[in-house]
C-alpha atoms as a PDB file:
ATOM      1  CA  UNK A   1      22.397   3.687  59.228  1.00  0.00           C
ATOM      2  CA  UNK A   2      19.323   2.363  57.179  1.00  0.00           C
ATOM      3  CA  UNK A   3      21.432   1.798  54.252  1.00  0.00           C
ATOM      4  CA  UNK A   4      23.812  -0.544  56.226  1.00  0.00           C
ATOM      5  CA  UNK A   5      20.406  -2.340  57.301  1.00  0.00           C
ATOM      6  CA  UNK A   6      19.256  -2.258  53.334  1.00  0.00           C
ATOM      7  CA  UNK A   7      22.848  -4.351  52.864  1.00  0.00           C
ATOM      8  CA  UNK A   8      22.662  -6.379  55.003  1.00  0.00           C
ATOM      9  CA  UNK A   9      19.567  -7.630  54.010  1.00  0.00           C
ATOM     10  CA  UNK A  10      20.430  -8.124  50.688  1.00  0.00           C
ATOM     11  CA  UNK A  11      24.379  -9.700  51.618  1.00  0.00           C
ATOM     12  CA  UNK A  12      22.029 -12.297  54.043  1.00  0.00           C
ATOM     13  CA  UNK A  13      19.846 -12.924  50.497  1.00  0.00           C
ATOM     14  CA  UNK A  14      22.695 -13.786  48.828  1.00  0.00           C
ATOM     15  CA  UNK A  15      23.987 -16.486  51.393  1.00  0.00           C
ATOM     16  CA  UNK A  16      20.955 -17.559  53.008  1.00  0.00           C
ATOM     17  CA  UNK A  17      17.940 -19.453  50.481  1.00  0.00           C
ATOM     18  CA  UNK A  18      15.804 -19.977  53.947  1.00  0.00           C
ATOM     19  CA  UNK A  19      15.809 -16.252  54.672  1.00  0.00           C
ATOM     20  CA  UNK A  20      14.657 -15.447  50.721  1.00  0.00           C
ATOM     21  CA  UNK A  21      11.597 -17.878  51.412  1.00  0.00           C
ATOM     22  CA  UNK A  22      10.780 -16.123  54.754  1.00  0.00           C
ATOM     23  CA  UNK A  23      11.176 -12.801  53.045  1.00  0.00           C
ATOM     24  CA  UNK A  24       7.857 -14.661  50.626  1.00  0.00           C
ATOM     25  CA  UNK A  25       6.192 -16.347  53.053  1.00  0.00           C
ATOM     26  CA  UNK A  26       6.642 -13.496  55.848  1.00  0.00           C
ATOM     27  CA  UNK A  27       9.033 -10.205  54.776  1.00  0.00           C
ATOM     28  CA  UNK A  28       7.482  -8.462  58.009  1.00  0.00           C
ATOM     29  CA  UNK A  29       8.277 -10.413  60.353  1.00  0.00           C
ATOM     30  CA  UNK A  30      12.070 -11.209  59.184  1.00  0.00           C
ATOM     31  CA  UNK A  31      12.573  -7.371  58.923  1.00  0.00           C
ATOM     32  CA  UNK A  32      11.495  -6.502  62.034  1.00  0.00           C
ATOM     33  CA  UNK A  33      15.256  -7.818  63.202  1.00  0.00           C
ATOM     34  CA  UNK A  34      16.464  -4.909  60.834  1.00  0.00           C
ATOM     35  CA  UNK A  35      17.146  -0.876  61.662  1.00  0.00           C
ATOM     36  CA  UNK A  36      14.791   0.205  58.503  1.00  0.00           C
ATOM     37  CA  UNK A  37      12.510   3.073  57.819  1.00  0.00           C
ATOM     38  CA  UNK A  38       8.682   2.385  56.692  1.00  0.00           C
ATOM     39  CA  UNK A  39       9.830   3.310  52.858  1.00  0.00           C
ATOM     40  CA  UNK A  40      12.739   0.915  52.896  1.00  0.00           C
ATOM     41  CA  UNK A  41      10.708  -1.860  54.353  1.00  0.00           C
ATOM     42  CA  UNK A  42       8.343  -1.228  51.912  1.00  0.00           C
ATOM     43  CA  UNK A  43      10.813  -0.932  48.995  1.00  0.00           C
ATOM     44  CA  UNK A  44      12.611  -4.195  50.099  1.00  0.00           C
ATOM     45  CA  UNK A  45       9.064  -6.142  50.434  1.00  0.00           C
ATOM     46  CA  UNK A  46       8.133  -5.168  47.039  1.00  0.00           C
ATOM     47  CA  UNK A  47      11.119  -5.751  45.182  1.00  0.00           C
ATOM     48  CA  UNK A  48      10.222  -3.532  42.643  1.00  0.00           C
ATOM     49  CA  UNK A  49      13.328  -1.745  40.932  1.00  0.00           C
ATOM     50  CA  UNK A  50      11.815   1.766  41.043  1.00  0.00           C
ATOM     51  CA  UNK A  51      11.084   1.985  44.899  1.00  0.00           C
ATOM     52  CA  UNK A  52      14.009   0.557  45.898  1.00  0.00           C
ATOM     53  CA  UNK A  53      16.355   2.920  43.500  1.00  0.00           C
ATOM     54  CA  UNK A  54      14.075   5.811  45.807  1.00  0.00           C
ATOM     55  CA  UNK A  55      15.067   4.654  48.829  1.00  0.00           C
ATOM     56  CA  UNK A  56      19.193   4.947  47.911  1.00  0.00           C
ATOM     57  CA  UNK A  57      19.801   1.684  46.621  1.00  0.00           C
ATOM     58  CA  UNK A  58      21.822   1.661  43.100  1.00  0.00           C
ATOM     59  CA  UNK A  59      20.129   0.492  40.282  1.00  0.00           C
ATOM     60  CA  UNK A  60      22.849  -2.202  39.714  1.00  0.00           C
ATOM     61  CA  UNK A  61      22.070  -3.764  43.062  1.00  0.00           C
ATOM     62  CA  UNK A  62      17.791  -2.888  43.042  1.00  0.00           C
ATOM     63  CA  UNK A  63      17.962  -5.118  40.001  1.00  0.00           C
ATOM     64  CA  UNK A  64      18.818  -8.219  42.024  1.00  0.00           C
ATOM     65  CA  UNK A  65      16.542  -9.377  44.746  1.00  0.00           C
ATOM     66  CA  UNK A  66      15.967 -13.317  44.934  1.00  0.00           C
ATOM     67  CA  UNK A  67      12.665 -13.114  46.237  1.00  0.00           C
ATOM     68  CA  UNK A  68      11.064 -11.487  43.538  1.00  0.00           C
ATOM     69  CA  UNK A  69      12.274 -13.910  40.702  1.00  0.00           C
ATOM     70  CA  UNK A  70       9.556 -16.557  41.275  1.00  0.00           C
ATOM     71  CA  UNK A  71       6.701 -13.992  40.560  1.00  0.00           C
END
C-alpha cells in the first residue's frame, strides 16, 4: 500500500509546481495526507537517490524528484 502512496506523491509532483514548493517549504505537513511509513517519509523528504532506491522505489524514478533540483 505504501508504494501506491510513494506514487502518488511523485505523479502529484509531476502535475502540481505548488505541491513541489510545499514539499520545500513544509514536506511534513503535505505528507501527513499520505499512507507512508517513517522510512518512506524520510526517503521522499530527502530526495536523496540512495534512500529512496531502499525504500522500493526504482532507480529510474528515485532519480527524478522536483524538489530536490534547486539545492
Amino acid at each position: 500500500m505504501s508504494m501506491q502512496a510513494m506514487m502518488a506523491v511523485l505523479d502529484r509532483a509531476a502535475k502540481d509546481y505548488r505541491f513541489n514548493w510545499q514539499m520545500i517549504e513544509r514536506p511534513d505537513d503535505v505528507l501527513a495526507q499520505y499512507d507512508l511509513t517513517s522510512e518512506e517519509r524520510s526517503a521522499l523528504i530527502a530526495g536523496d537517490r540512495d534512500s529512496l532506491t531502499v525504500v522500493g522505489l526504482d532507480e529510474r524514478i528515485s532519480a527524478w524528484v522536483p524538489w530536490r533540483r534547486g539545492r
